[in-house]
C-alpha atoms as a PDB file:
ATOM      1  CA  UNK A   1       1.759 -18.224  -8.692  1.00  0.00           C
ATOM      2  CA  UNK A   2       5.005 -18.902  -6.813  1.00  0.00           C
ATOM      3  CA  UNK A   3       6.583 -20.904 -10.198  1.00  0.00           C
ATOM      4  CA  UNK A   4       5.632 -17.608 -12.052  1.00  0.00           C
ATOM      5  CA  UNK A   5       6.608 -14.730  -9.885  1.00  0.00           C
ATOM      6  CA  UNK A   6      10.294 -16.966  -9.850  1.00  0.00           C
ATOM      7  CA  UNK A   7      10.411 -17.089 -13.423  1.00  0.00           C
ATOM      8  CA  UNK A   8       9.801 -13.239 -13.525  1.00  0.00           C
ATOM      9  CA  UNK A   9      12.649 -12.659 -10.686  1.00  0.00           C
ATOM     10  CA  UNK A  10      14.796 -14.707 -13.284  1.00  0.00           C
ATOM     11  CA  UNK A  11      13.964 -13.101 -16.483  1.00  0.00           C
ATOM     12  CA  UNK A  12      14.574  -9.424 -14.618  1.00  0.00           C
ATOM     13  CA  UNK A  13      17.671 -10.365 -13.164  1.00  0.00           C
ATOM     14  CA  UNK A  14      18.716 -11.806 -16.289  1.00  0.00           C
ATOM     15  CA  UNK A  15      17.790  -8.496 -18.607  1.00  0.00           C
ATOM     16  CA  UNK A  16      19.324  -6.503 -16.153  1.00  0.00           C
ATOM     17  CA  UNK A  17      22.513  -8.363 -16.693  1.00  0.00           C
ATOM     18  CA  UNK A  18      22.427  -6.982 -20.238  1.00  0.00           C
ATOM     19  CA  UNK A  19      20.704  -3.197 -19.365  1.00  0.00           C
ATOM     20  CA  UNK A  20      21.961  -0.521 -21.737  1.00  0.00           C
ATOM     21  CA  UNK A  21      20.117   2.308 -21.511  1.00  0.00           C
ATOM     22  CA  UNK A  22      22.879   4.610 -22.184  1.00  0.00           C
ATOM     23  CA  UNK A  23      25.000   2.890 -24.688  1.00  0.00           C
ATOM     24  CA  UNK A  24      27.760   2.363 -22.629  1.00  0.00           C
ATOM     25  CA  UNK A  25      28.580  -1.367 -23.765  1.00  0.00           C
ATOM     26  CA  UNK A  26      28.610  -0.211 -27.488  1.00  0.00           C
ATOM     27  CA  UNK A  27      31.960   1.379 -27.130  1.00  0.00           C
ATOM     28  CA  UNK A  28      33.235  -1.167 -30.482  1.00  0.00           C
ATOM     29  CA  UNK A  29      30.762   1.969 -32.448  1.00  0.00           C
ATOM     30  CA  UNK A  30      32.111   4.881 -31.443  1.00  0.00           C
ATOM     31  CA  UNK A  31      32.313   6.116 -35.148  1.00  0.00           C
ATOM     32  CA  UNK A  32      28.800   5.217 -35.722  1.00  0.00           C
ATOM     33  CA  UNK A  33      26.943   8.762 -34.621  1.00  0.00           C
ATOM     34  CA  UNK A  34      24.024   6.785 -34.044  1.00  0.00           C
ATOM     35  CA  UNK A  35      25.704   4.732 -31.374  1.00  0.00           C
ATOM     36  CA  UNK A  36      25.997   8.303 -29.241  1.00  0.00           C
ATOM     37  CA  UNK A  37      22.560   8.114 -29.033  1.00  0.00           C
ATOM     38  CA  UNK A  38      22.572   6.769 -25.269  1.00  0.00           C
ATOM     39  CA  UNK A  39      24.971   9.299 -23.987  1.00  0.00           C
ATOM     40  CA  UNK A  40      22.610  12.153 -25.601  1.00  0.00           C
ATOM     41  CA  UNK A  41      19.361  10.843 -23.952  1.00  0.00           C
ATOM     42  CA  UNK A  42      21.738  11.262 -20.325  1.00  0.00           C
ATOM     43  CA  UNK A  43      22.952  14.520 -21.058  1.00  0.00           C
ATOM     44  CA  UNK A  44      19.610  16.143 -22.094  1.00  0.00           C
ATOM     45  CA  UNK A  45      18.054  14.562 -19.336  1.00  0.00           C
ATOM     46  CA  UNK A  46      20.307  16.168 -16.811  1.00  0.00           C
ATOM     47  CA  UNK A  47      20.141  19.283 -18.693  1.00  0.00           C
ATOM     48  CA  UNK A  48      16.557  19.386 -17.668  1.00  0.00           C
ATOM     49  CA  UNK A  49      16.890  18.245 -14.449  1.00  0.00           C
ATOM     50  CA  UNK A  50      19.702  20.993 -13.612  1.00  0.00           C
ATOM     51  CA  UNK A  51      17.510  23.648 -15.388  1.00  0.00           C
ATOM     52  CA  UNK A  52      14.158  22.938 -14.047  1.00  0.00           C
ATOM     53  CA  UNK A  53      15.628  22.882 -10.498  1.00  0.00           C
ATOM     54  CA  UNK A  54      16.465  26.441 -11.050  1.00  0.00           C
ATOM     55  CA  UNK A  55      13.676  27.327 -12.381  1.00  0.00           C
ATOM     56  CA  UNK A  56      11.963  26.017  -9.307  1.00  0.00           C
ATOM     57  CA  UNK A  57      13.448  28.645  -7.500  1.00  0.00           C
ATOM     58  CA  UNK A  58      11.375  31.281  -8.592  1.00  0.00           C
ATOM     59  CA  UNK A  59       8.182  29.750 -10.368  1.00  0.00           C
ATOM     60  CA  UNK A  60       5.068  30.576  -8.018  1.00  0.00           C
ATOM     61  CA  UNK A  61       2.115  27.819  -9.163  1.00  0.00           C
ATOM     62  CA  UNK A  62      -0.471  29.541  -8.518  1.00  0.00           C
ATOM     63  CA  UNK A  63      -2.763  31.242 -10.525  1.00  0.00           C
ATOM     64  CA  UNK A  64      -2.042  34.710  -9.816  1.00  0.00           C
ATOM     65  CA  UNK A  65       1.548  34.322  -9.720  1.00  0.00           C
ATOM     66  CA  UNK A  66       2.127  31.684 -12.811  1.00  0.00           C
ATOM     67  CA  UNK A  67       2.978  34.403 -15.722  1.00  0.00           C
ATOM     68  CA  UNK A  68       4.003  37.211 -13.438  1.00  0.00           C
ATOM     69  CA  UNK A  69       7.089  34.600 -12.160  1.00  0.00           C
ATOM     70  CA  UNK A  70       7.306  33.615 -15.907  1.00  0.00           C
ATOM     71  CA  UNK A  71       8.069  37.117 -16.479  1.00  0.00           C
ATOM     72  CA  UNK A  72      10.034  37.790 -13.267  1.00  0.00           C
ATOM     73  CA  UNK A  73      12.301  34.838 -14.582  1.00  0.00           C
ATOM     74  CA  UNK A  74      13.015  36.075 -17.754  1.00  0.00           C
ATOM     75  CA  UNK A  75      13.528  39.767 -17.453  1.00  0.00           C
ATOM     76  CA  UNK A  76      14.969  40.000 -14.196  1.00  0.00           C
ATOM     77  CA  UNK A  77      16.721  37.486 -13.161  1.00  0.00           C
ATOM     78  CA  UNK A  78      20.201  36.924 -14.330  1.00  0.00           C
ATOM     79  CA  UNK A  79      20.417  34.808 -17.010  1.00  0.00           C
ATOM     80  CA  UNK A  80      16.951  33.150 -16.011  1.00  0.00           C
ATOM     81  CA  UNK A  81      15.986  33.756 -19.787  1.00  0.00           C
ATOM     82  CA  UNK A  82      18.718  31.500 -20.608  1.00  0.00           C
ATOM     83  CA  UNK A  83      17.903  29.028 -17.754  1.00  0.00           C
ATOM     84  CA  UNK A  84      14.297  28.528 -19.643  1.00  0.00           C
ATOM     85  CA  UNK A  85      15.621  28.519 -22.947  1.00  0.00           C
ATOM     86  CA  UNK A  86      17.894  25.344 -21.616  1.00  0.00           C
ATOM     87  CA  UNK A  87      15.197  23.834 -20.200  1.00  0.00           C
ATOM     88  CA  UNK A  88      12.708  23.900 -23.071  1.00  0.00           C
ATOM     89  CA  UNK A  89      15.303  22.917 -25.973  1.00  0.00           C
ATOM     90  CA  UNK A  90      16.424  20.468 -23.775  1.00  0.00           C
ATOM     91  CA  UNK A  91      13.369  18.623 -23.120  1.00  0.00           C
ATOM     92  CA  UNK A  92      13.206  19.001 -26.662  1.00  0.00           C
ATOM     93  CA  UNK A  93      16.206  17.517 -27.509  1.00  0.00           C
ATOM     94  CA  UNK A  94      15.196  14.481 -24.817  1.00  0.00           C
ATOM     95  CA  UNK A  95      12.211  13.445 -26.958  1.00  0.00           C
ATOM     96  CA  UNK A  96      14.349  13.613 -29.948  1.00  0.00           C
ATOM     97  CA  UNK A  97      16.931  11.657 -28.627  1.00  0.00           C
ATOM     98  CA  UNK A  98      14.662   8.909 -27.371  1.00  0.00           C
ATOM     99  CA  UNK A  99      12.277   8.522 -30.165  1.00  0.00           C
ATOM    100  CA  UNK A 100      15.648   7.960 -32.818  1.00  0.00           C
ATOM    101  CA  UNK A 101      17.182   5.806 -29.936  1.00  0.00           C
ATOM    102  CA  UNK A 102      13.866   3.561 -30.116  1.00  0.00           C
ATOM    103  CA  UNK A 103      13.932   3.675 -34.018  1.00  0.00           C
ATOM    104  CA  UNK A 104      17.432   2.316 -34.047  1.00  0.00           C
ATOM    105  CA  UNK A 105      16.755  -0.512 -31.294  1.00  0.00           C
ATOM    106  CA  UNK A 106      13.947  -1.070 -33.878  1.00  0.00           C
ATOM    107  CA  UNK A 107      15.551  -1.197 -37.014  1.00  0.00           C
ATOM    108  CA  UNK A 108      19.154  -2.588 -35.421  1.00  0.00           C
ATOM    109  CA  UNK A 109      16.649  -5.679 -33.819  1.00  0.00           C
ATOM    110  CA  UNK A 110      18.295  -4.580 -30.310  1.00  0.00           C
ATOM    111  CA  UNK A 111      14.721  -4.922 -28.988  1.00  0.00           C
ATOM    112  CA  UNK A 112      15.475  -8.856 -29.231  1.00  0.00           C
ATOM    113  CA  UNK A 113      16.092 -10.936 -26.547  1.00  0.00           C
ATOM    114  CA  UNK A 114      18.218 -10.128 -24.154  1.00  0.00           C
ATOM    115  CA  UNK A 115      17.881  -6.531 -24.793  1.00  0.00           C
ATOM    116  CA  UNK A 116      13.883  -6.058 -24.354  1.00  0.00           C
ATOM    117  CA  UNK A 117      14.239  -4.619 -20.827  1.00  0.00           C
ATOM    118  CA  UNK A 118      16.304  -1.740 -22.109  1.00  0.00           C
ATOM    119  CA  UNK A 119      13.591  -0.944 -24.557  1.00  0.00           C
ATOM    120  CA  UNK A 120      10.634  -1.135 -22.403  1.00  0.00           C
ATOM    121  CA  UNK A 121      12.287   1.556 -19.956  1.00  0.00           C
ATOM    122  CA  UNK A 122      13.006   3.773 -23.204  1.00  0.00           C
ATOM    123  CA  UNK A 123       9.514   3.626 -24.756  1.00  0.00           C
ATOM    124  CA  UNK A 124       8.239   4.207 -20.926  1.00  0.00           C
ATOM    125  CA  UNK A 125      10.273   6.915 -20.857  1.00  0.00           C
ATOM    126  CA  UNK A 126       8.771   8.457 -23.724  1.00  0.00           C
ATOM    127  CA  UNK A 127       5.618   8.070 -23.094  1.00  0.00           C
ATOM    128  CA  UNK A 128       6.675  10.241 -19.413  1.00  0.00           C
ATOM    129  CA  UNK A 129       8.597  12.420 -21.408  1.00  0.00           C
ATOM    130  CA  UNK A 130       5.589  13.676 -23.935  1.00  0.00           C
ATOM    131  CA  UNK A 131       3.469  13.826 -20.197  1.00  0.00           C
ATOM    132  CA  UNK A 132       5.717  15.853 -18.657  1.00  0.00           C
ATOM    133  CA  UNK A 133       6.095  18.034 -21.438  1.00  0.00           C
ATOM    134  CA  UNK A 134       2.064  18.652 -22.051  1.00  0.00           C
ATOM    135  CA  UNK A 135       1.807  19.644 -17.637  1.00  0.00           C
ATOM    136  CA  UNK A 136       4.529  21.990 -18.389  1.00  0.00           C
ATOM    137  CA  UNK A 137       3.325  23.741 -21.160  1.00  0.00           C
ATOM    138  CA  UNK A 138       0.420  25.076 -18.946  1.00  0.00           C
ATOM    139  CA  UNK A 139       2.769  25.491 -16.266  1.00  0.00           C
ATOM    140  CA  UNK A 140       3.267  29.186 -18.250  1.00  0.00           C
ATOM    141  CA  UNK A 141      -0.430  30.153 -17.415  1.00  0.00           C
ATOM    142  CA  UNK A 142      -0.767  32.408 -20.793  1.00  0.00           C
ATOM    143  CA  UNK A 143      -3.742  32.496 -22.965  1.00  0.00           C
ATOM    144  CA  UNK A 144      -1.647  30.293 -25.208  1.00  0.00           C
ATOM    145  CA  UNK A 145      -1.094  27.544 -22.322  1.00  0.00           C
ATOM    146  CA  UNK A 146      -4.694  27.744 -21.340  1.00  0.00           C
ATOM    147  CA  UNK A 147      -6.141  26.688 -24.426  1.00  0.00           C
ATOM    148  CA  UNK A 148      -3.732  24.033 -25.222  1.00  0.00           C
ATOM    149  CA  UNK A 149      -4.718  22.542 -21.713  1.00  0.00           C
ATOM    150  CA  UNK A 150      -7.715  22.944 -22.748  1.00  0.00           C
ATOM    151  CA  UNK A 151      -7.652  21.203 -25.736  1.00  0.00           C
ATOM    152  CA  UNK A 152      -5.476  18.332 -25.015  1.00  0.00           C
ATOM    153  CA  UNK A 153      -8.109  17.367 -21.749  1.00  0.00           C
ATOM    154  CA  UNK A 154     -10.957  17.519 -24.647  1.00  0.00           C
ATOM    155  CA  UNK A 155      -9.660  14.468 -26.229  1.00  0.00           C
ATOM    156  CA  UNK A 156      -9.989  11.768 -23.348  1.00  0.00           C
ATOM    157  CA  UNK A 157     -13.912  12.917 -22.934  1.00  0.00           C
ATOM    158  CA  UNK A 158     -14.340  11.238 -26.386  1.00  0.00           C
ATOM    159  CA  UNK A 159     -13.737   7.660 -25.234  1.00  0.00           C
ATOM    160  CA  UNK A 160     -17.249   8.162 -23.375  1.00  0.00           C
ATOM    161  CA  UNK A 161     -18.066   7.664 -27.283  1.00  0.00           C
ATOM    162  CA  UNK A 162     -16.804   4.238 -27.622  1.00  0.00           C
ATOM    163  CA  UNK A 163     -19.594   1.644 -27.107  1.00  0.00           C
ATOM    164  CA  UNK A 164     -18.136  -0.286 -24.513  1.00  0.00           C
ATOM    165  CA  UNK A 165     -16.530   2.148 -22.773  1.00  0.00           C
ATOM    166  CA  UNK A 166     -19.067   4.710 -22.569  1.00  0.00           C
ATOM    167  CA  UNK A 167     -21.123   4.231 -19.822  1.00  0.00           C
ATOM    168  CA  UNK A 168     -18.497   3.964 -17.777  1.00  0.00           C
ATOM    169  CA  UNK A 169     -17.697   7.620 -18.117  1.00  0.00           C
ATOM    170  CA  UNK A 170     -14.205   7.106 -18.173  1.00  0.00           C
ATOM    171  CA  UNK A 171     -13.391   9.964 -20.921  1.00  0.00           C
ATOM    172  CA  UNK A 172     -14.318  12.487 -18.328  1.00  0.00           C
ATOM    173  CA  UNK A 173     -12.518  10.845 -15.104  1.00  0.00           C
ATOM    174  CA  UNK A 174      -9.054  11.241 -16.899  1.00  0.00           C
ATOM    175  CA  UNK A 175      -9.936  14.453 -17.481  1.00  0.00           C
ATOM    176  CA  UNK A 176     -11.029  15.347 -14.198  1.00  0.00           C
ATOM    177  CA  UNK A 177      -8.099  13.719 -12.448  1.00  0.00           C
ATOM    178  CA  UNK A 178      -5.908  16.041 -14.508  1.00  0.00           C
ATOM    179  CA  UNK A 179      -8.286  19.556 -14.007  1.00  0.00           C
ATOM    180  CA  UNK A 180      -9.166  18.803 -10.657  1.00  0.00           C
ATOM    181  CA  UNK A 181     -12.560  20.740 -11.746  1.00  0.00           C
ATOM    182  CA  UNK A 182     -14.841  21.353 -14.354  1.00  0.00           C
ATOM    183  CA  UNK A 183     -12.511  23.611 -16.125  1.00  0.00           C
ATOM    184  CA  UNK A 184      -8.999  24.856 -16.207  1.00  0.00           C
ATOM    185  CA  UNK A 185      -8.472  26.728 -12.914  1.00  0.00           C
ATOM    186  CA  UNK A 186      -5.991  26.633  -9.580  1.00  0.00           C
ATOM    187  CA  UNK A 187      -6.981  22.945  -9.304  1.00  0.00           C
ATOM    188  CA  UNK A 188      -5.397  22.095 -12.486  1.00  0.00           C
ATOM    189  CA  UNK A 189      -2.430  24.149 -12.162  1.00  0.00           C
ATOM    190  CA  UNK A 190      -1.618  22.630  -8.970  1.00  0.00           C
ATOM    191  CA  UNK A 191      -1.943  18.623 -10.611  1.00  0.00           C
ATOM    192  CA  UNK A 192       0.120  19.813 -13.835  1.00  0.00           C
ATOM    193  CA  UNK A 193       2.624  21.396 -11.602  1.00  0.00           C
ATOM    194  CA  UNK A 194       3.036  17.951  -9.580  1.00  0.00           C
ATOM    195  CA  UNK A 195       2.634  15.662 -12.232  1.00  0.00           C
ATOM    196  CA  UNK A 196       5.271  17.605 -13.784  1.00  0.00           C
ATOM    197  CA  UNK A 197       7.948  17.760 -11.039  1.00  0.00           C
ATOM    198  CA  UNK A 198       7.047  13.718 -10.495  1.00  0.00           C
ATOM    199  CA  UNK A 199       7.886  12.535 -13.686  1.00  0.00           C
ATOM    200  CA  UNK A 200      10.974  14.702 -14.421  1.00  0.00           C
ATOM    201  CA  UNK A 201      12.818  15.005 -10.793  1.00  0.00           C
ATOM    202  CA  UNK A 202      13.057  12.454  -8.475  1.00  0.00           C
ATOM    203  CA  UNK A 203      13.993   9.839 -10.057  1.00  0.00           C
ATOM    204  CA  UNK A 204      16.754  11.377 -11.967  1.00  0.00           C
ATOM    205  CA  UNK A 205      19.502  12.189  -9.809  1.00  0.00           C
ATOM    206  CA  UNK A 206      19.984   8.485  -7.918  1.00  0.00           C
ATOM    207  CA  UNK A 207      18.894   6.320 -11.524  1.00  0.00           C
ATOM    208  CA  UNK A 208      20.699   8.514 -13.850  1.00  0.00           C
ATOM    209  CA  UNK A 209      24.107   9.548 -12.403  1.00  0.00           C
ATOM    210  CA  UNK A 210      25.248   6.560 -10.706  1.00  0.00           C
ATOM    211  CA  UNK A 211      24.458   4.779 -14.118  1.00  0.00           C
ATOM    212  CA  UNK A 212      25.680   7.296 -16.992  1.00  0.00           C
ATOM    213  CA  UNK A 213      28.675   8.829 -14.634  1.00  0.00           C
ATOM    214  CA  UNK A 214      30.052   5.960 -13.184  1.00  0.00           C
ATOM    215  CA  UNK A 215      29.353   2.962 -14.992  1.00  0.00           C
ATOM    216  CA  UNK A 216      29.623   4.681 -18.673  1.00  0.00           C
ATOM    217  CA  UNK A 217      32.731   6.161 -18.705  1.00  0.00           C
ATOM    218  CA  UNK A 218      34.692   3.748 -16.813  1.00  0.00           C
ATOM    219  CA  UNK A 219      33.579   0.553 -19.525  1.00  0.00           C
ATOM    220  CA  UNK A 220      33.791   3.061 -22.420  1.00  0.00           C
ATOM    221  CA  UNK A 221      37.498   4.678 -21.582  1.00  0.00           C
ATOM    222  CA  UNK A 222      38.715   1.181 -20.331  1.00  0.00           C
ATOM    223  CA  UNK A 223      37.329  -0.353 -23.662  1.00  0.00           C
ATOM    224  CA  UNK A 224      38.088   2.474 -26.223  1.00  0.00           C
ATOM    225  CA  UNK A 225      41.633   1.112 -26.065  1.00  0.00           C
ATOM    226  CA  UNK A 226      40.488  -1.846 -27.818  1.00  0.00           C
ATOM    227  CA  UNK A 227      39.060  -0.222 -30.730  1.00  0.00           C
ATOM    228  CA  UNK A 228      39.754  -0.802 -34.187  1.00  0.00           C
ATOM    229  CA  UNK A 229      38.531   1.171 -36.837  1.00  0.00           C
ATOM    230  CA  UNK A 230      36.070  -0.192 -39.522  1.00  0.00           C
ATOM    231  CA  UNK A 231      38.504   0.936 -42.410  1.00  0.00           C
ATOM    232  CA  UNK A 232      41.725  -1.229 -40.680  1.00  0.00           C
ATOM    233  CA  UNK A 233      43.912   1.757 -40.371  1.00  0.00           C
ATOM    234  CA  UNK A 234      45.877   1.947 -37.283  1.00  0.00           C
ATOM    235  CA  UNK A 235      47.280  -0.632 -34.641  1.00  0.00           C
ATOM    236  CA  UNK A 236      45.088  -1.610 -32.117  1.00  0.00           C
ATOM    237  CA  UNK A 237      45.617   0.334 -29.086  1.00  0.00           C
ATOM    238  CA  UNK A 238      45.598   3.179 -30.977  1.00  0.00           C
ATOM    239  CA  UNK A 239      42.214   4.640 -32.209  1.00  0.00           C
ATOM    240  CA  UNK A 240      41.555   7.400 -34.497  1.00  0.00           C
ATOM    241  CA  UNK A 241      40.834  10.916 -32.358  1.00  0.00           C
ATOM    242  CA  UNK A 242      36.925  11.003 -33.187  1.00  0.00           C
ATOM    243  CA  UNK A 243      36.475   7.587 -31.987  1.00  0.00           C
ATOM    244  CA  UNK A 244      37.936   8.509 -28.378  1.00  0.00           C
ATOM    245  CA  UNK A 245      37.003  12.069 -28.162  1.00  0.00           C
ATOM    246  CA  UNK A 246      34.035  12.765 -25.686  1.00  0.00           C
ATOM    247  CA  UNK A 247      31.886   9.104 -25.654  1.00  0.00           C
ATOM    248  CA  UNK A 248      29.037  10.802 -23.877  1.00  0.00           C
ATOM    249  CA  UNK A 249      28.809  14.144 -25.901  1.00  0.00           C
ATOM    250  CA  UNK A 250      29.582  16.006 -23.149  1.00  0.00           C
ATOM    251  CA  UNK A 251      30.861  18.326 -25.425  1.00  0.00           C
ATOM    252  CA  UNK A 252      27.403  18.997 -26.900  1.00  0.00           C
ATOM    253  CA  UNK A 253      25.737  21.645 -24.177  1.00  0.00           C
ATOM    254  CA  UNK A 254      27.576  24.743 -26.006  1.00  0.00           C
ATOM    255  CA  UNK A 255      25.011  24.322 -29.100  1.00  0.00           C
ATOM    256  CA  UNK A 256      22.076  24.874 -26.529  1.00  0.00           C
ATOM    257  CA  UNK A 257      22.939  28.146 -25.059  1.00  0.00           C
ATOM    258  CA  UNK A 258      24.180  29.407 -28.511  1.00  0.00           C
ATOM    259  CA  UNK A 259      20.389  28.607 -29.841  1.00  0.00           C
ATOM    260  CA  UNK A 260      18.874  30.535 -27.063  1.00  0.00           C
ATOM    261  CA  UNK A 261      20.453  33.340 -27.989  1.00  0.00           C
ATOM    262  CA  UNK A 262      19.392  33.263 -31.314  1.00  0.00           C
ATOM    263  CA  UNK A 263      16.119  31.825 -30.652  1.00  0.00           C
ATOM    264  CA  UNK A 264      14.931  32.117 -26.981  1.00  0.00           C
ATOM    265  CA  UNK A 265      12.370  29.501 -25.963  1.00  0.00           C
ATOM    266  CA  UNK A 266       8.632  30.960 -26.115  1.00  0.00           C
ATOM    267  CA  UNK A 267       7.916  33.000 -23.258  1.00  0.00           C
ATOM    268  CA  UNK A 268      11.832  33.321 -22.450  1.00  0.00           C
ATOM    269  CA  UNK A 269      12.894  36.031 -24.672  1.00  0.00           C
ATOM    270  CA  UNK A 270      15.712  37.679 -23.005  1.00  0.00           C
ATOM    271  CA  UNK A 271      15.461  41.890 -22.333  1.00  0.00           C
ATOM    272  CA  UNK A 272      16.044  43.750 -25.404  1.00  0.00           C
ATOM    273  CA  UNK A 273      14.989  40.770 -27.627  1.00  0.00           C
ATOM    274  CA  UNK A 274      11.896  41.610 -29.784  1.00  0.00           C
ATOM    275  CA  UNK A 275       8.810  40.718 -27.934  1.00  0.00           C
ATOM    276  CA  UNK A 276       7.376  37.439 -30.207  1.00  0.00           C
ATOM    277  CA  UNK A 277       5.865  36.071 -26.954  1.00  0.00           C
ATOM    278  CA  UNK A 278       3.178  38.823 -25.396  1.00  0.00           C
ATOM    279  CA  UNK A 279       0.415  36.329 -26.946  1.00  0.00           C
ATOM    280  CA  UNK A 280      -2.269  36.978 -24.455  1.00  0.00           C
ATOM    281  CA  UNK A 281      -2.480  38.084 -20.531  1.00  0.00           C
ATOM    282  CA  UNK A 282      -1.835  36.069 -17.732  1.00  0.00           C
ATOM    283  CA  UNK A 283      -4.670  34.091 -16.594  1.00  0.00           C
ATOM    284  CA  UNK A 284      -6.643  35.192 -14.609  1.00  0.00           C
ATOM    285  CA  UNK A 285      -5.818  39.068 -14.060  1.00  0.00           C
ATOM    286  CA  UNK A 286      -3.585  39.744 -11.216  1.00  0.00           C
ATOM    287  CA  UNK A 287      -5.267  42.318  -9.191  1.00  0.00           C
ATOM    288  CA  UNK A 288      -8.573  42.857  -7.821  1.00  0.00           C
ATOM    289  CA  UNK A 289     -10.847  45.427  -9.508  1.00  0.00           C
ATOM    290  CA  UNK A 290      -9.372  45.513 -12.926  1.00  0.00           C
ATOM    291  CA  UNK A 291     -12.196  46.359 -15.599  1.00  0.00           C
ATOM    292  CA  UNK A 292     -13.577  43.309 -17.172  1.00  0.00           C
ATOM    293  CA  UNK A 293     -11.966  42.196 -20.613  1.00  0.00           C
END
């Protein structure tokens, strides 16, 4: 056990050696677009992060108060319409971002040794991702949420089907775990609403930042001076302007706000917009003694 647990200290501290989860060591492909890949899965990332925090501010989880702060949020806050737009195109710009990042690892045979650590963490990280993004979907609390919840928390109660599975009720633990109840209530608002918040924010800010802020742009400015374009023109030393200009795509957050306001996110339509989002009451009704649907 000892000889094996060594060899595993040795293989991680050799893959981390060669960790590149952000593409900041492929600075000699800066005119390859799908080489900006890394800096993309950073920026949405913190995109999300920033926006959800804010978000946090005034989202109540409880049902009672789920779709009334939803509301609260978007029409009365300033520019909290815009704040959920962010943070729902930029979660899905994350999954984007990953999944062609994973195809390129694929298809580029990065994956290889010594660069299998690297995509372990990414296709963990999608898998999160795709979890975090079904617990906040009901995090809305609208008849549209509800039944999506719903739905998705069906599926697991099928592997009670499989033969060797099935009398272990297993199917209906996960989706227990996940309700907290027989059926979508406070219970499973609650779980979504901390299963959410542990996948996307703590470990963000001390993984992400110190890796993508500091270590990126110091090897990719210190190493853009070596580039040399594929086509041979120019002295070394000096490399064309798109091949420099911004290595992490910081320049890419002014699409997202300019696509909220031409498409808000569902449920985030800002006030005067046309109302494509009413698509059911909150769940349950607010108030005591309202007449029965």
């Amino acid at each position: 056990m000892e000889a094996v647990l060594a060899d595993l200290k040795e293989w991680l501290q050799d893959r981390k050696q060669h960790l590149d989860l952000f593409d900041e060591t492929k600075t000699a492909r800066l005119d390859n677009p799908l080489y900006a890949l890394g800096g993309l899965v950073w920026l949405s990332w913190m995109i999300v992060i920033v926006s959800g925090v804010i978000l946090m501010l005034w989202y109540i989880p409880t049902t009672t108060g789920a779709y009334r702060s939803i509301l609260h949020i978007t029409y009365d806050i300033p520019l909290g319409w815009l704040a959920r737009g962010m943070h729902k195109y930029g979660a899905d710009m994350l999954i984007t971002v990953i999944t062609l990042r994973i195809y390129r690892m694929y298809f580029a045979g990065e994956y290889k040794k010594p660069g299998e650590l690297s995509w372990m963490i990414l296709f963990a990280s999608l898998v999160l991702g795709m979890i975090s993004g079904i617990t906040g979907y009901l995090l809305i609390w609208n008849q549209r949420a509800f039944w999506a919840a719903k739905t998705v928390l069906t599926v697991p109660t099928y592997y009670d089907e499989i033969p060797l599975v099935k009398d272990t009720g297993l199917g209906h633990a996960i989706a227990y775990i996940f309700l907290g109840g027989p059926a979508v209530a406070q219970a499973a608002i609650t779980r979504f609403y901390a299963i959410h918040l542990g996948i996307s924010v703590p470990d963000a800010p001390p993984a992400a930042q110190p890796l993508a802020v500091h270590r990126g742009p110091r090897h990719r400015l210190h190493d853009v001076a070596e580039f040399q374009p594929a086509d041979g023109d120019g002295p070394v030393g000096e490399p064309e302007p798109h091949a420099a200009a911004d290595p992490l795509g910081l320049v890419l957050p002014g699409p997202l706000p300019a696509r909220e306001v031409h498409a808000p996110a569902v449920g985030g339509d800002r006030p005067g917009a046309p109302d494509r989002v009413r698509d059911g009451p909150a769940l349950p009704r607010p108030h005591e003694g309202d007449p029965a649907p």
